[in-house]
N, C-alpha and C. Protein backbone atom coordinates (compact mmCIF):
# COMPACT_ATOMS: atom_id res chain seq x y z
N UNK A 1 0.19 -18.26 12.00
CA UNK A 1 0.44 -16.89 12.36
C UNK A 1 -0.09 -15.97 11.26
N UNK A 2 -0.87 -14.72 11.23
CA UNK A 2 -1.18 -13.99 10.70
C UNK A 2 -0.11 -13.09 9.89
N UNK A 3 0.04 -12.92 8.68
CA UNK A 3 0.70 -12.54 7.88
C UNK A 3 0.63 -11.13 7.68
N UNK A 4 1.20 -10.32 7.48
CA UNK A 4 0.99 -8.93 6.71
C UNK A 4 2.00 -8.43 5.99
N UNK A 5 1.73 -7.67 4.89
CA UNK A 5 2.57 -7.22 3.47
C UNK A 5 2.96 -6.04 3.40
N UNK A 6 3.47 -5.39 3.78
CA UNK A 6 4.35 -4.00 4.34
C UNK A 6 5.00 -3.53 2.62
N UNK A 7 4.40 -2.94 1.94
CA UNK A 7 4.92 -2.85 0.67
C UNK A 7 5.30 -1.08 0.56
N UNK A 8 6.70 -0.18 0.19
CA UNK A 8 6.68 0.93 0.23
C UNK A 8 7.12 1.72 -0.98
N UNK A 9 7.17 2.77 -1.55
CA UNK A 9 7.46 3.41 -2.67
C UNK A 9 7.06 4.62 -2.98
N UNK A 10 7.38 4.80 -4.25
CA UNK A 10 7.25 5.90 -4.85
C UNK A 10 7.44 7.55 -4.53
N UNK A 11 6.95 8.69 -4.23
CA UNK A 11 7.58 9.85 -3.64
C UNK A 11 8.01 10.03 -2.28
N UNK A 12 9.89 10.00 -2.71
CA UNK A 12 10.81 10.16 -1.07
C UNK A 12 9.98 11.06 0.06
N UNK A 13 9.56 12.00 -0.39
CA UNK A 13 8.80 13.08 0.37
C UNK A 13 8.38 12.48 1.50
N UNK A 14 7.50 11.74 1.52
CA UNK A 14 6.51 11.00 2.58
C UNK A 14 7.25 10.16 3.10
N UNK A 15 8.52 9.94 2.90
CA UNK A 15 9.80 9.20 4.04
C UNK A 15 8.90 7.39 3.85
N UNK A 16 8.80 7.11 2.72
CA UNK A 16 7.69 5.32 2.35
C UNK A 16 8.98 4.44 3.43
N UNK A 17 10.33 4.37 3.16
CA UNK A 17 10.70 3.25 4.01
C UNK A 17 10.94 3.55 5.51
N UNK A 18 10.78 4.25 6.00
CA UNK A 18 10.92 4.56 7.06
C UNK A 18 9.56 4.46 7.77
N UNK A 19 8.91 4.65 7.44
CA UNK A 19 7.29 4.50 7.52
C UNK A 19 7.06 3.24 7.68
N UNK A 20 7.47 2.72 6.62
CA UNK A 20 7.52 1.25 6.39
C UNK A 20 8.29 0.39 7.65
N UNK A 21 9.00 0.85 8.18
CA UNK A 21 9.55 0.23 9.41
C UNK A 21 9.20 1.04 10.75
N UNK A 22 8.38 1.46 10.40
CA UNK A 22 7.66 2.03 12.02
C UNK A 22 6.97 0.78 11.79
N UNK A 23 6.17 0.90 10.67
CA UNK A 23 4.53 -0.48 10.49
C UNK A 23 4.72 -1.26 10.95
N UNK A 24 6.09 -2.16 10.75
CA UNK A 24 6.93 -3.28 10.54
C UNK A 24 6.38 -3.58 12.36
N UNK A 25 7.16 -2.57 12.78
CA UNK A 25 7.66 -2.54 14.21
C UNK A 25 6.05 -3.18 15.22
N UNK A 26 5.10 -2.15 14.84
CA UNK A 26 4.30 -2.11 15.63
C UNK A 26 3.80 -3.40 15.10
N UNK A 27 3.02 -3.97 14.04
CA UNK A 27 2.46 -5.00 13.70
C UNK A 27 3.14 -6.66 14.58
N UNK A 28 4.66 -6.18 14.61
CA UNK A 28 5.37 -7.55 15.07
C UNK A 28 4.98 -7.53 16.89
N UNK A 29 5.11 -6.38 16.83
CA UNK A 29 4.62 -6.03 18.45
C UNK A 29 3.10 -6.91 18.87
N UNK A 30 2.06 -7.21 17.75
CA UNK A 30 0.77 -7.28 17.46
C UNK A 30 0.56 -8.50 17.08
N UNK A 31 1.95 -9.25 16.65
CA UNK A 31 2.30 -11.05 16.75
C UNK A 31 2.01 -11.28 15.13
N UNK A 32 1.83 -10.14 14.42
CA UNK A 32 2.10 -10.15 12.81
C UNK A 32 3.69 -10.98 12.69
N UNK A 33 3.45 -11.80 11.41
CA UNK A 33 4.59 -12.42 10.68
C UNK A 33 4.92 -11.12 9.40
N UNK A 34 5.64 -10.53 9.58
CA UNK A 34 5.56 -9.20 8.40
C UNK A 34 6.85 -9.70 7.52
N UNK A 35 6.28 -9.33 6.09
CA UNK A 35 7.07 -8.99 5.17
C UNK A 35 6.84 -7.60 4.81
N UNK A 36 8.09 -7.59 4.48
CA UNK A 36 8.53 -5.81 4.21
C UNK A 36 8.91 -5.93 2.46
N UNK A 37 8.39 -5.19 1.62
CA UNK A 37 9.04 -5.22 0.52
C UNK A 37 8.71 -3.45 -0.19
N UNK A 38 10.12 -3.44 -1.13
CA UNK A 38 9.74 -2.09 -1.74
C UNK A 38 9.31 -2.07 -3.35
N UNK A 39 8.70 -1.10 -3.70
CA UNK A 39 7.77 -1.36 -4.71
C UNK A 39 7.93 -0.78 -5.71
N UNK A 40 8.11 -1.96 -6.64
CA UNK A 40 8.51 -1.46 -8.12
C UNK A 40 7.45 -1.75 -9.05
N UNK A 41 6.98 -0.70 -10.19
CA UNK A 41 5.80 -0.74 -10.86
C UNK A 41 5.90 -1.57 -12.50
N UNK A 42 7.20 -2.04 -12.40
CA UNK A 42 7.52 -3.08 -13.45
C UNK A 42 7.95 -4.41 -12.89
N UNK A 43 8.49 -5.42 -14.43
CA UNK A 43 8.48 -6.87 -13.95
C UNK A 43 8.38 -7.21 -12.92
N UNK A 44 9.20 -6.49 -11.68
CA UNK A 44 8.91 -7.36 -10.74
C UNK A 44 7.96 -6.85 -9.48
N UNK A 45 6.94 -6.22 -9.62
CA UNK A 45 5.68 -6.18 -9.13
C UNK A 45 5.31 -7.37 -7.79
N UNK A 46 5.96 -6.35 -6.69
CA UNK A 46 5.12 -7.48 -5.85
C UNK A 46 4.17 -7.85 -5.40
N UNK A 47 2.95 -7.16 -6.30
CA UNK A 47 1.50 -7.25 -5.86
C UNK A 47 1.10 -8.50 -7.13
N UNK A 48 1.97 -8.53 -8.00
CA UNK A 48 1.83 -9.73 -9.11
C UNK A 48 2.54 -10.86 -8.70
N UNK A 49 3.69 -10.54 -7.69
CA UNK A 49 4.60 -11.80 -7.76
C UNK A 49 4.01 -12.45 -6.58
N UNK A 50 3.26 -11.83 -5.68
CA UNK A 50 3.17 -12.63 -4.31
C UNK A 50 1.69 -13.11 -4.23
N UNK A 51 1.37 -14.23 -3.67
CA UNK A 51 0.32 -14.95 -2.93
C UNK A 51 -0.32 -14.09 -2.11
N UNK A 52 -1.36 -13.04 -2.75
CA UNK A 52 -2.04 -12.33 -1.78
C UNK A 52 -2.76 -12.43 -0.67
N UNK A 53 -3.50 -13.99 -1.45
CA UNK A 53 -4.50 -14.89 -0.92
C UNK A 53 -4.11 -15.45 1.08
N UNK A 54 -2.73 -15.23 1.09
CA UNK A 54 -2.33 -16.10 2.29
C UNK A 54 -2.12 -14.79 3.36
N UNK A 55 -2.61 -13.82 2.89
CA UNK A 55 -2.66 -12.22 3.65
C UNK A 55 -3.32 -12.32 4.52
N UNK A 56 -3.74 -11.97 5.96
CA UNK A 56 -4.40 -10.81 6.62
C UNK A 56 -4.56 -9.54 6.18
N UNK A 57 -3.60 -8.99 6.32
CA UNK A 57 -3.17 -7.86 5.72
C UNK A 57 -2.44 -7.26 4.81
N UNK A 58 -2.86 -6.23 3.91
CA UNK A 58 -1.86 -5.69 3.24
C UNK A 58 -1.93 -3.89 3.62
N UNK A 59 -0.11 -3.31 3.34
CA UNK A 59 -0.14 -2.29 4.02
C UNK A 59 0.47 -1.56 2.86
N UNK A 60 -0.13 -0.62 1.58
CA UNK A 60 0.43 0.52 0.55
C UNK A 60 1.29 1.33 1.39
N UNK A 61 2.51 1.48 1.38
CA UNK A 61 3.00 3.16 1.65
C UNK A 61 3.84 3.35 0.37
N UNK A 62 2.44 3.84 -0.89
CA UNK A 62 3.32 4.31 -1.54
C UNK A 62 2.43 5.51 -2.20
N UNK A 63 3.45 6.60 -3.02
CA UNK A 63 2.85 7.59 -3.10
C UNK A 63 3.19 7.86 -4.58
N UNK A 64 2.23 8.22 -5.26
CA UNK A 64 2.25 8.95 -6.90
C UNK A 64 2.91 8.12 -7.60
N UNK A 65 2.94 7.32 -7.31
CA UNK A 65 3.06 5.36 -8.58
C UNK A 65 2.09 5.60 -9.35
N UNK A 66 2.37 4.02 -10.44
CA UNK A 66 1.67 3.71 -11.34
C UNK A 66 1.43 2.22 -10.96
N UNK A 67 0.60 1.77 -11.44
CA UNK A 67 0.24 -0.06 -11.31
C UNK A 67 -0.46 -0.55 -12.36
N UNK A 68 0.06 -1.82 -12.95
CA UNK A 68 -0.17 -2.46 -13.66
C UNK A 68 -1.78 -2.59 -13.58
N UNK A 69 -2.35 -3.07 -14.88
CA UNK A 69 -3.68 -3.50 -14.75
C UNK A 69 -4.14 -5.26 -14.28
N UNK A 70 -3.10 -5.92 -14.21
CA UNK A 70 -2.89 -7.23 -13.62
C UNK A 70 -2.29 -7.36 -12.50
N UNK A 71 -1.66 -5.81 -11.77
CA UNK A 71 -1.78 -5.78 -10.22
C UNK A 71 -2.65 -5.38 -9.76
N UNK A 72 -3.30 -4.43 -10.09
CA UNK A 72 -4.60 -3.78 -9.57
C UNK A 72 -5.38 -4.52 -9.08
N UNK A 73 -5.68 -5.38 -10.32
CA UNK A 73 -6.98 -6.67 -10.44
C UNK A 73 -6.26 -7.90 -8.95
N UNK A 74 -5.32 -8.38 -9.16
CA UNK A 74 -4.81 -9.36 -8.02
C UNK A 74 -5.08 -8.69 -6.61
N UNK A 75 -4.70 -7.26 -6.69
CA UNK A 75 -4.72 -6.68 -5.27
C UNK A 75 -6.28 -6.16 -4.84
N UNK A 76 -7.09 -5.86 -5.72
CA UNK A 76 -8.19 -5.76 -5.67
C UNK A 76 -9.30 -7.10 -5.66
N UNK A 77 -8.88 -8.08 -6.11
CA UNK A 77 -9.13 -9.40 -5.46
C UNK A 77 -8.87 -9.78 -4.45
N UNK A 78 -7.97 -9.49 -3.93
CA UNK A 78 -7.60 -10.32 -2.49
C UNK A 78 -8.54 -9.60 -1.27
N UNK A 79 -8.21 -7.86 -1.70
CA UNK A 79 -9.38 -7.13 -0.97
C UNK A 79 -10.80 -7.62 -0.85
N UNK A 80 -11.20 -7.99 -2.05
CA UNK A 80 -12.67 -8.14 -1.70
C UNK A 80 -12.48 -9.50 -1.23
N UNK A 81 -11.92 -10.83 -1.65
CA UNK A 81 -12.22 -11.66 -0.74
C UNK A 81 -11.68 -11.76 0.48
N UNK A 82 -11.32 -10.65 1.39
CA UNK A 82 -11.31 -10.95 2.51
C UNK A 82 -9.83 -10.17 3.11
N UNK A 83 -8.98 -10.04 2.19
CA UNK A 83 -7.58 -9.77 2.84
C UNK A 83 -7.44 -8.38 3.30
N UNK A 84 -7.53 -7.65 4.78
CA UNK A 84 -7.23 -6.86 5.19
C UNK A 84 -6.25 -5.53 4.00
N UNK A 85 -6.84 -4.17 4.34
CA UNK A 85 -6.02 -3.14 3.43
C UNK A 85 -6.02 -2.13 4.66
N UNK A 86 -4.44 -1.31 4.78
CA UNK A 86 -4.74 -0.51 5.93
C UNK A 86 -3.53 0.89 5.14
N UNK A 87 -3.93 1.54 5.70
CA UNK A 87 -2.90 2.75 5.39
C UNK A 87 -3.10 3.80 5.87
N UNK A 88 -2.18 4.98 5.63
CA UNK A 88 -2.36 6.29 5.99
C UNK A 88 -2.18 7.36 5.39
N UNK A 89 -2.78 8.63 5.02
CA UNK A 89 -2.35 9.56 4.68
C UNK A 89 -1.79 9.41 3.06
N UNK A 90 -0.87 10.09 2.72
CA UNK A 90 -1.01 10.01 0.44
C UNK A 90 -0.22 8.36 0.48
N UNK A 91 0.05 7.86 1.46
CA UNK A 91 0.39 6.25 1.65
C UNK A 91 -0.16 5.52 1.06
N UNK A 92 -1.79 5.44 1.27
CA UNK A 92 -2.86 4.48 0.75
C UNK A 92 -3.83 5.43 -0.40
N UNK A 93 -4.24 6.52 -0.23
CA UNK A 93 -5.01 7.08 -1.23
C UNK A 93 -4.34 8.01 -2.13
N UNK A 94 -2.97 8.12 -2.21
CA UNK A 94 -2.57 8.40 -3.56
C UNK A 94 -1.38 7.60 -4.13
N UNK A 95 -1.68 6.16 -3.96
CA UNK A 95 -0.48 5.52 -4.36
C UNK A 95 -0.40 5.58 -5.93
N UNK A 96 -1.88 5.23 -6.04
CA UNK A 96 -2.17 5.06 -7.64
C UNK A 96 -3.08 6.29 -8.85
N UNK A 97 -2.23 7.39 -8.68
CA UNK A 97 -3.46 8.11 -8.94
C UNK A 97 -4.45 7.81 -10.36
N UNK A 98 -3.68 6.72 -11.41
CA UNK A 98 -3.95 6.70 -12.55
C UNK A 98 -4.95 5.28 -12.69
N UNK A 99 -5.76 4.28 -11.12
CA UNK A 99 -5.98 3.39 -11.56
C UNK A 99 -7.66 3.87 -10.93
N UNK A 100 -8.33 4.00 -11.49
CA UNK A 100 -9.86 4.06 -10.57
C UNK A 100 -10.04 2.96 -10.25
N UNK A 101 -9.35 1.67 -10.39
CA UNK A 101 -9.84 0.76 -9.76
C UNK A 101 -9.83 0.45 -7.85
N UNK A 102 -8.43 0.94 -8.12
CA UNK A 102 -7.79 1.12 -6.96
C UNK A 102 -8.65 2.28 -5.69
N UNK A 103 -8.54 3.21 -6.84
CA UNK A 103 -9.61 3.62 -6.19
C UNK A 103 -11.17 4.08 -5.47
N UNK A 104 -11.42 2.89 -6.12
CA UNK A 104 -12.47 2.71 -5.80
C UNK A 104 -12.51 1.49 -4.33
N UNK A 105 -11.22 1.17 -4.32
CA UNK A 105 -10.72 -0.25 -3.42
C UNK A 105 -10.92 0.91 -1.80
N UNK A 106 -10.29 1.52 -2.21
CA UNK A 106 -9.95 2.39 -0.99
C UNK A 106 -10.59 3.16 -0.80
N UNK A 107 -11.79 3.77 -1.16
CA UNK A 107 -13.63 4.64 -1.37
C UNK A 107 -12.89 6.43 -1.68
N UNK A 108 -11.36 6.59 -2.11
CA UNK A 108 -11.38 7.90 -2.08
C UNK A 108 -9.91 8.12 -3.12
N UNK A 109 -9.49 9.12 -3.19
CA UNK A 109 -8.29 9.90 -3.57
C UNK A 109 -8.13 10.66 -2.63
N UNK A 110 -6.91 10.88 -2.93
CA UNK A 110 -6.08 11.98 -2.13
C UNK A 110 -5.98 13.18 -2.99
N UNK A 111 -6.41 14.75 -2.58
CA UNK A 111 -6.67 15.43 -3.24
C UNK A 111 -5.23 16.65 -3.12
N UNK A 112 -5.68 16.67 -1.71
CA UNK A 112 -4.44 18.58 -1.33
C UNK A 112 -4.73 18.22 0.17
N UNK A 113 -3.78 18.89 0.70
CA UNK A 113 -4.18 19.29 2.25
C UNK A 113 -4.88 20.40 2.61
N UNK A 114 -5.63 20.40 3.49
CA UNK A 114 -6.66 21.60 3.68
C UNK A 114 -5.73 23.09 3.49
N UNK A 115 -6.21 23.95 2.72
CA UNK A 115 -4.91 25.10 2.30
C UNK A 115 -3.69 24.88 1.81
N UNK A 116 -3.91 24.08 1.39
CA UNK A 116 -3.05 23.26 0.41
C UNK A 116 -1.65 23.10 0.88
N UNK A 117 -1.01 24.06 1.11
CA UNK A 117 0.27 23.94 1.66
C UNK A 117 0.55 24.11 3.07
N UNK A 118 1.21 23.16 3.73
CA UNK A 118 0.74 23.42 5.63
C UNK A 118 2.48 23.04 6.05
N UNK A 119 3.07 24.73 6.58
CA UNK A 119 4.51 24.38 7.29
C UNK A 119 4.43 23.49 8.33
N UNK A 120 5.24 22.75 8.84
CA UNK A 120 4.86 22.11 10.06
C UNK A 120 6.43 22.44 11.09
C-alpha cells in the first residue's frame, strides 16, 4: 500500500492540524496508508526520525519553522530520489524560510499575498 507523511506545524494562523486532517481524509479516500505527525524542529524531528525512503508521499503543512541541516538534507533526498512532495499555500513554500535548500526543493518562497493583506 502506498504510504504518505502528513507532517503539520508551526504558525496556528493557517489552522496546520486541521488542514492536516482534511489531507488525512482525502488521501485515505485515495487508498493512501497515512501517517499524520506534528512537527517539531528539535530532537525529535520527524523528517530525521522517519524512513523517508518507504514514502510515496510527503505532505509539509507547516508554516514559518526552522529545520535542521540534517533534516533538510534527508528530506531533500528522498525528494530527489523519487518520494512524492505535495502542498499548499504558506503550507509548503514557507515552512522553512531560513533553509535555501528547501527551497530550492520546492522551486519558490512564499512572499505576501497579492496586496498584501486580503479580508476574506
Amino acid at each position: 500500500m502506498r504510504q504518505v507523511l502528513i507532517v503539520w506545524g508551526g504558525w496556528p494562523g493557517h489552522q496546520p492540524e486541521p488542514c492536516a486532517a482534511i489531507v488525512a481524509a482525502m488521501m485515505q479516500a485515495e487508498g493512501f496508508a497515512v501517517q499524520v505527525e506534528p512537527y517539531g524542529d528539535g530532537s525529535n524531528n520527524v523528517f530525521e526520525r522517519t524512513d523517508l525512503s518507504r514514502l510515496a508521499l510527503i505532505v509539509p503543512i507547516i508554516t514559518q519553522s526552522s529545520i535542521s541541516k540534517a533534516a533538510v538534507a534527508k528530506l531533500t533526498g528522498a525528494v530527489q530520489d523519487g518520494v512524492g512532495l505535495a502542498g499548499f499555500h504558506g503550507g509548503l513554500c514557507d515552512a522553512f524560510r531560513d533553509s535555501v535548500s528547501y527551497q530550492f526543493m520546492t522551486g519558490g518562497q512564499w512572499v505576501a499575498h497579492p496586496g498584501n493583506v486580503i479580508d476574506y
